[in-house]
PDB file of N, CA and C in Angstrom:
ATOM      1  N   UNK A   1       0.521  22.619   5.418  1.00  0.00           N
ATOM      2  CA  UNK A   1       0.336  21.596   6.421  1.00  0.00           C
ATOM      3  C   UNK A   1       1.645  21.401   7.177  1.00  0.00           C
ATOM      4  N   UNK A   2       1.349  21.241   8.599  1.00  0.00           N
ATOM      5  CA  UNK A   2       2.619  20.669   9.444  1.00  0.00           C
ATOM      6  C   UNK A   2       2.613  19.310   9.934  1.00  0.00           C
ATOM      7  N   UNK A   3       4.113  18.783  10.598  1.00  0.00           N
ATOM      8  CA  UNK A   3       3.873  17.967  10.961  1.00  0.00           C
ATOM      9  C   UNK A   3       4.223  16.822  10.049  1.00  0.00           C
ATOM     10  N   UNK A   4       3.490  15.558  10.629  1.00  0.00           N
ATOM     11  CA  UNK A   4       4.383  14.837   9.747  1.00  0.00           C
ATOM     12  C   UNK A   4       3.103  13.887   8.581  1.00  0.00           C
ATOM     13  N   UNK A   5       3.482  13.191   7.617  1.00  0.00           N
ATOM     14  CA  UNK A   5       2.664  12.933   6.634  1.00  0.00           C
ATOM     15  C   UNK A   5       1.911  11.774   7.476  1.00  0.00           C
ATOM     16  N   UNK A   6       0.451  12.141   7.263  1.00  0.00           N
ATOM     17  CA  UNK A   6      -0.571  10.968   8.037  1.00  0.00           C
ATOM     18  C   UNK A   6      -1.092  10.261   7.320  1.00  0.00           C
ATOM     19  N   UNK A   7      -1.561  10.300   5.970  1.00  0.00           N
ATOM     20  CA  UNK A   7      -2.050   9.555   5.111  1.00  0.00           C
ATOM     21  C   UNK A   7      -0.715   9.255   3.864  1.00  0.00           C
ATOM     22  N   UNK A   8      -1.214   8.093   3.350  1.00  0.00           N
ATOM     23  CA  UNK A   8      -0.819   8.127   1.390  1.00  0.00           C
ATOM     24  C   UNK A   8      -1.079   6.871   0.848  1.00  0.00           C
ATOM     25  N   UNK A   9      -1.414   7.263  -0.006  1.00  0.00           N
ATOM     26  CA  UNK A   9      -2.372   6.575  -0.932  1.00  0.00           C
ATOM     27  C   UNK A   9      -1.944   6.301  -2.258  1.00  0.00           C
ATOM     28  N   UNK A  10      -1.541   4.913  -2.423  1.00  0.00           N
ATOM     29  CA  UNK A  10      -0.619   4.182  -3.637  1.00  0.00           C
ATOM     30  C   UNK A  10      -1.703   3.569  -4.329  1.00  0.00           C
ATOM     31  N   UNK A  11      -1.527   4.155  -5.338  1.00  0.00           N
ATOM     32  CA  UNK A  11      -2.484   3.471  -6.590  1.00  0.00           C
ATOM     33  C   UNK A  11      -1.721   3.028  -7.376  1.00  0.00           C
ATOM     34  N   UNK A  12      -2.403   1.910  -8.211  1.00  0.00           N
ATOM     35  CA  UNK A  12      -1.618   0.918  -9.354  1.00  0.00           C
ATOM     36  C   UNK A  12      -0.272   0.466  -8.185  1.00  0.00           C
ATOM     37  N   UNK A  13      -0.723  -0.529  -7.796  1.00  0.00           N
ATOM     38  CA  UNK A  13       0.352  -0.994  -6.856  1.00  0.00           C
ATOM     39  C   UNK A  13       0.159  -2.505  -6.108  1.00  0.00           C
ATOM     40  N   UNK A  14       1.315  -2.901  -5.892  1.00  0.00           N
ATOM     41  CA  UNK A  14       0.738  -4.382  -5.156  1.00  0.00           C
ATOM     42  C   UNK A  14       1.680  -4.656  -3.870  1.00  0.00           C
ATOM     43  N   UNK A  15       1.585  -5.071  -3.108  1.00  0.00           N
ATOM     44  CA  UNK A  15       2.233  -5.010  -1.740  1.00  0.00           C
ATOM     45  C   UNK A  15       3.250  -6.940  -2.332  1.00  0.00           C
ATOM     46  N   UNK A  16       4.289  -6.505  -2.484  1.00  0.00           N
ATOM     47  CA  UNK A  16       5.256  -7.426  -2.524  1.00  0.00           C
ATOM     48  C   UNK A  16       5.407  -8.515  -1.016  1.00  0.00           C
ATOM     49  N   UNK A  17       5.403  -7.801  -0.202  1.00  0.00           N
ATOM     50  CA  UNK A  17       6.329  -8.201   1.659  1.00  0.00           C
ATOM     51  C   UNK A  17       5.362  -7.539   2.548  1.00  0.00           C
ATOM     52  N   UNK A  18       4.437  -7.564   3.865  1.00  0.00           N
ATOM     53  CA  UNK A  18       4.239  -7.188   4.980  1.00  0.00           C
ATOM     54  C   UNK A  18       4.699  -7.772   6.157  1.00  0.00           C
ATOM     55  N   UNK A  19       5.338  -7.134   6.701  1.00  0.00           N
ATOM     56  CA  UNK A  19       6.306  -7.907   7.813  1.00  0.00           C
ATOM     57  C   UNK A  19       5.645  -6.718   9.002  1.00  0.00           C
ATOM     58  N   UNK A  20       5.436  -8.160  10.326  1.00  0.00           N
ATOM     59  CA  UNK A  20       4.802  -7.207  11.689  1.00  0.00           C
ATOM     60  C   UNK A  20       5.890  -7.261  12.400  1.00  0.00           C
ATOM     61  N   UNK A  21       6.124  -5.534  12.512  1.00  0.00           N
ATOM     62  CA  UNK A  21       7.409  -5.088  13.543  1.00  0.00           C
ATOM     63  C   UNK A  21       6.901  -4.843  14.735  1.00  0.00           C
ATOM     64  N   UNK A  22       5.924  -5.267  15.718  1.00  0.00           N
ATOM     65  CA  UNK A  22       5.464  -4.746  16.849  1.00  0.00           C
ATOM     66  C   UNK A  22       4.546  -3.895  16.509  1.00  0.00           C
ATOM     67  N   UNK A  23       4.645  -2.728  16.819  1.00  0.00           N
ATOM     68  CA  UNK A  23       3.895  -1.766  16.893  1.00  0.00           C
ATOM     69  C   UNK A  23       3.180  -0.961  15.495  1.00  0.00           C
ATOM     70  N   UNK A  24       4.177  -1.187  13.891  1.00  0.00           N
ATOM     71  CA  UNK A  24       4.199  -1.453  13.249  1.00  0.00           C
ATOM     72  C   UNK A  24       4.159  -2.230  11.961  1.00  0.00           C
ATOM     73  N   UNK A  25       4.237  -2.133  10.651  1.00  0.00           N
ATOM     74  CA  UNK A  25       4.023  -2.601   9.980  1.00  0.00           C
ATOM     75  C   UNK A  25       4.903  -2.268   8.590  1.00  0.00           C
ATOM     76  N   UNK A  26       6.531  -2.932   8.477  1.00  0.00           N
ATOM     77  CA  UNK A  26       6.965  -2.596   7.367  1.00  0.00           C
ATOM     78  C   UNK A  26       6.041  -2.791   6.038  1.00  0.00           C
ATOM     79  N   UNK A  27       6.169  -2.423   4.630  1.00  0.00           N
ATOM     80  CA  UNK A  27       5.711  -2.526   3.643  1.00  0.00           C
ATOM     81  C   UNK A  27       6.987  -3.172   2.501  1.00  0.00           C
ATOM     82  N   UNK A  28       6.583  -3.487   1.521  1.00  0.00           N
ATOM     83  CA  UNK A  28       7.359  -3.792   0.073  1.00  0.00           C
ATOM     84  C   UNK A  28       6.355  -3.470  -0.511  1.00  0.00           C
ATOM     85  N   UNK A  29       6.045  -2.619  -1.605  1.00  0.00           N
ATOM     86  CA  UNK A  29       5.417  -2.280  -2.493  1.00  0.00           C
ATOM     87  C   UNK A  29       5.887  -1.917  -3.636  1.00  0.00           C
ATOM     88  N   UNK A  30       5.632  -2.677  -4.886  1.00  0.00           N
ATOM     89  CA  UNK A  30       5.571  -2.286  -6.414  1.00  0.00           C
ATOM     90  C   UNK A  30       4.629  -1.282  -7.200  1.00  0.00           C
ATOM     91  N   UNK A  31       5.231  -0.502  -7.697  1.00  0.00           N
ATOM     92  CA  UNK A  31       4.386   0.325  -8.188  1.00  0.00           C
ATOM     93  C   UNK A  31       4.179  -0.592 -10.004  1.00  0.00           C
ATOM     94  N   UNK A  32       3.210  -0.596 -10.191  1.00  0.00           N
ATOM     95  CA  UNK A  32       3.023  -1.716 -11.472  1.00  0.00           C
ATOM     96  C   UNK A  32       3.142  -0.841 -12.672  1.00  0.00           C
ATOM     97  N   UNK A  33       3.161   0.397 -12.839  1.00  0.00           N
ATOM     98  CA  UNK A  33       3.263   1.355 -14.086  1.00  0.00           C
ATOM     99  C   UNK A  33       4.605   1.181 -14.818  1.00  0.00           C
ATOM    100  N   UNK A  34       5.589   1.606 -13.740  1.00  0.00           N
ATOM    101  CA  UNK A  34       6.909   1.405 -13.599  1.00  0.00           C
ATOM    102  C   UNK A  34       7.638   0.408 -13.253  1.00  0.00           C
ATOM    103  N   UNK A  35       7.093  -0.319 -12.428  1.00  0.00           N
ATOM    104  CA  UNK A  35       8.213  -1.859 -11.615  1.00  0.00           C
ATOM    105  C   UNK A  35       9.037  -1.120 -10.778  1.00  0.00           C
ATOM    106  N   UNK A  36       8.771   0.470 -10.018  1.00  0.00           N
ATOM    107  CA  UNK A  36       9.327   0.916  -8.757  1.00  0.00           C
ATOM    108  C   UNK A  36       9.453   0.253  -7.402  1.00  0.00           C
ATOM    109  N   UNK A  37      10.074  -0.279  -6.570  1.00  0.00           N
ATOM    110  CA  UNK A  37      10.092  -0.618  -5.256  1.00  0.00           C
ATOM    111  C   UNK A  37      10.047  -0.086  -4.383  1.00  0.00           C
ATOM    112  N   UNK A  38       8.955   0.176  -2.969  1.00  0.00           N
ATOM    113  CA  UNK A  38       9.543   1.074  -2.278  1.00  0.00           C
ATOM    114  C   UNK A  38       9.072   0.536  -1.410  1.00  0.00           C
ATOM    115  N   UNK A  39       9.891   0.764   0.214  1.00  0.00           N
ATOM    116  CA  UNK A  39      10.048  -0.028   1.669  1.00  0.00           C
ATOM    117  C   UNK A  39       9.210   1.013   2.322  1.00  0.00           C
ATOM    118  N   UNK A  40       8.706   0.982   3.203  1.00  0.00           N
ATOM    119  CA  UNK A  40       8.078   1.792   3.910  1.00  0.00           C
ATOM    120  C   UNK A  40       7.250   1.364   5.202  1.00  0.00           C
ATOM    121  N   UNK A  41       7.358   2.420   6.210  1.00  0.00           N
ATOM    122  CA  UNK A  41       6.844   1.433   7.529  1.00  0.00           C
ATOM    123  C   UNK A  41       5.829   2.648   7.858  1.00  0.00           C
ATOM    124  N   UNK A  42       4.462   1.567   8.234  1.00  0.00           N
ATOM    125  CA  UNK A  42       3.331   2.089   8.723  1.00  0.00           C
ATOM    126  C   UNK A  42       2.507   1.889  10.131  1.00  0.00           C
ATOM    127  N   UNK A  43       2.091   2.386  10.636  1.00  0.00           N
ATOM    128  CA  UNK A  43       1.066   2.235  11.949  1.00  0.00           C
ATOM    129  C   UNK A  43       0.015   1.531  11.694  1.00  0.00           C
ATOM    130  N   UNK A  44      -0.871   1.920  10.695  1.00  0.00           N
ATOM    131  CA  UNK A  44      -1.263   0.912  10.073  1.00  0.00           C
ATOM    132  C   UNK A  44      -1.525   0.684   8.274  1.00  0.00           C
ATOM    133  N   UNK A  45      -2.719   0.155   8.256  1.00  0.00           N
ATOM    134  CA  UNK A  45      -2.122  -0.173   6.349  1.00  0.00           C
ATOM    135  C   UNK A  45      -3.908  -0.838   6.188  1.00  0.00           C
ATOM    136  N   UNK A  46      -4.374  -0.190   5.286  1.00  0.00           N
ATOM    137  CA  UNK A  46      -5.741  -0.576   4.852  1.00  0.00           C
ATOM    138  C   UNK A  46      -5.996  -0.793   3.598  1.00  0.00           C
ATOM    139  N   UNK A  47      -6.356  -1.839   3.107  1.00  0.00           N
ATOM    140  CA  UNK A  47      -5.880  -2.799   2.001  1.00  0.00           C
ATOM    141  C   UNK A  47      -7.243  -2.875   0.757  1.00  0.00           C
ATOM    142  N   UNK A  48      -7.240  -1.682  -0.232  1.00  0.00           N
ATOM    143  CA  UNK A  48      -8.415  -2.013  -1.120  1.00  0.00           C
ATOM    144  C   UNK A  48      -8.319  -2.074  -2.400  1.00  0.00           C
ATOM    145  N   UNK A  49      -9.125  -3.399  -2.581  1.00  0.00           N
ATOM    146  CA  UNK A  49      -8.708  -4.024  -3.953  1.00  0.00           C
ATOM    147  C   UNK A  49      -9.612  -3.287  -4.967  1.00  0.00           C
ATOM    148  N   UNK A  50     -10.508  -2.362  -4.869  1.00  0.00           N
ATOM    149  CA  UNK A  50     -11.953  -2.148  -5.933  1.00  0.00           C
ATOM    150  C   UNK A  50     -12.911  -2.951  -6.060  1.00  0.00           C
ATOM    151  N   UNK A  51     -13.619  -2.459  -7.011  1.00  0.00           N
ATOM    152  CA  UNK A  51     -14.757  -3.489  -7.588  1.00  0.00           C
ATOM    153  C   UNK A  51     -13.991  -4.563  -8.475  1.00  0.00           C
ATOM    154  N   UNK A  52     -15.115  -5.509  -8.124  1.00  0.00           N
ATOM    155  CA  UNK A  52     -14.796  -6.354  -8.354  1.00  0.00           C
ATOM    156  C   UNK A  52     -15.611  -6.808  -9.375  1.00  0.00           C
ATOM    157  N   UNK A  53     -15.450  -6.968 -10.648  1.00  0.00           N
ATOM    158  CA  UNK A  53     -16.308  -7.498 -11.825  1.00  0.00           C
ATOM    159  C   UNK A  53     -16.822  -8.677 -12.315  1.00  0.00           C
ATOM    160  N   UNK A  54     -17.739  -8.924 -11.708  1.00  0.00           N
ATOM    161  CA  UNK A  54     -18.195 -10.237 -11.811  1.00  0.00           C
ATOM    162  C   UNK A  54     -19.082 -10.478 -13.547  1.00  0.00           C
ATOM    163  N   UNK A  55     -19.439  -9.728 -14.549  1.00  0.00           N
ATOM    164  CA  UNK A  55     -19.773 -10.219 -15.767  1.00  0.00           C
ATOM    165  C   UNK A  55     -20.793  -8.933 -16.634  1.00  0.00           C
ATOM    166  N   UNK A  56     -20.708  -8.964 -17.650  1.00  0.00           N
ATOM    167  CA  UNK A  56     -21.365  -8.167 -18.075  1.00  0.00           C
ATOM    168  C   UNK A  56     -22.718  -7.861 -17.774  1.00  0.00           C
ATOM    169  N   UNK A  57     -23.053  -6.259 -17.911  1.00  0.00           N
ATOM    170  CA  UNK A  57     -24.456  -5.970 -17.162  1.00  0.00           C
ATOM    171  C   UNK A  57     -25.289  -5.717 -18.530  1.00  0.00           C
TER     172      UNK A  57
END
């Protein structure tokens, strides 16, 4: 692949900080496995939590 990275996809993670830079969208994100930090700026940012478990079936 060329070019530059268009997607990525953080699992086990929780968004610490979203700050709107204009056109953008810095990040703060924890990675929860580890307690990693990492800054990162996006175009945009689509936010999914899973299922959601509401009680035994």
């Amino acid at each position: 692949m060329h070019g530059p990275r268009r997607l990525r996809i953080l699992n086990m993670s929780r968004v610490e900080a979203a700050d709107d830079l204009g056109d953008h969208v810095g990040l703060t994100v924890r990675e929860l496995s580890s307690g990693t930090v990492t800054t990162l700026t996006a175009a945009a940012v689509v936010y999914a939590t899973g299922p959601r478990v509401t009680g035994s079936r």
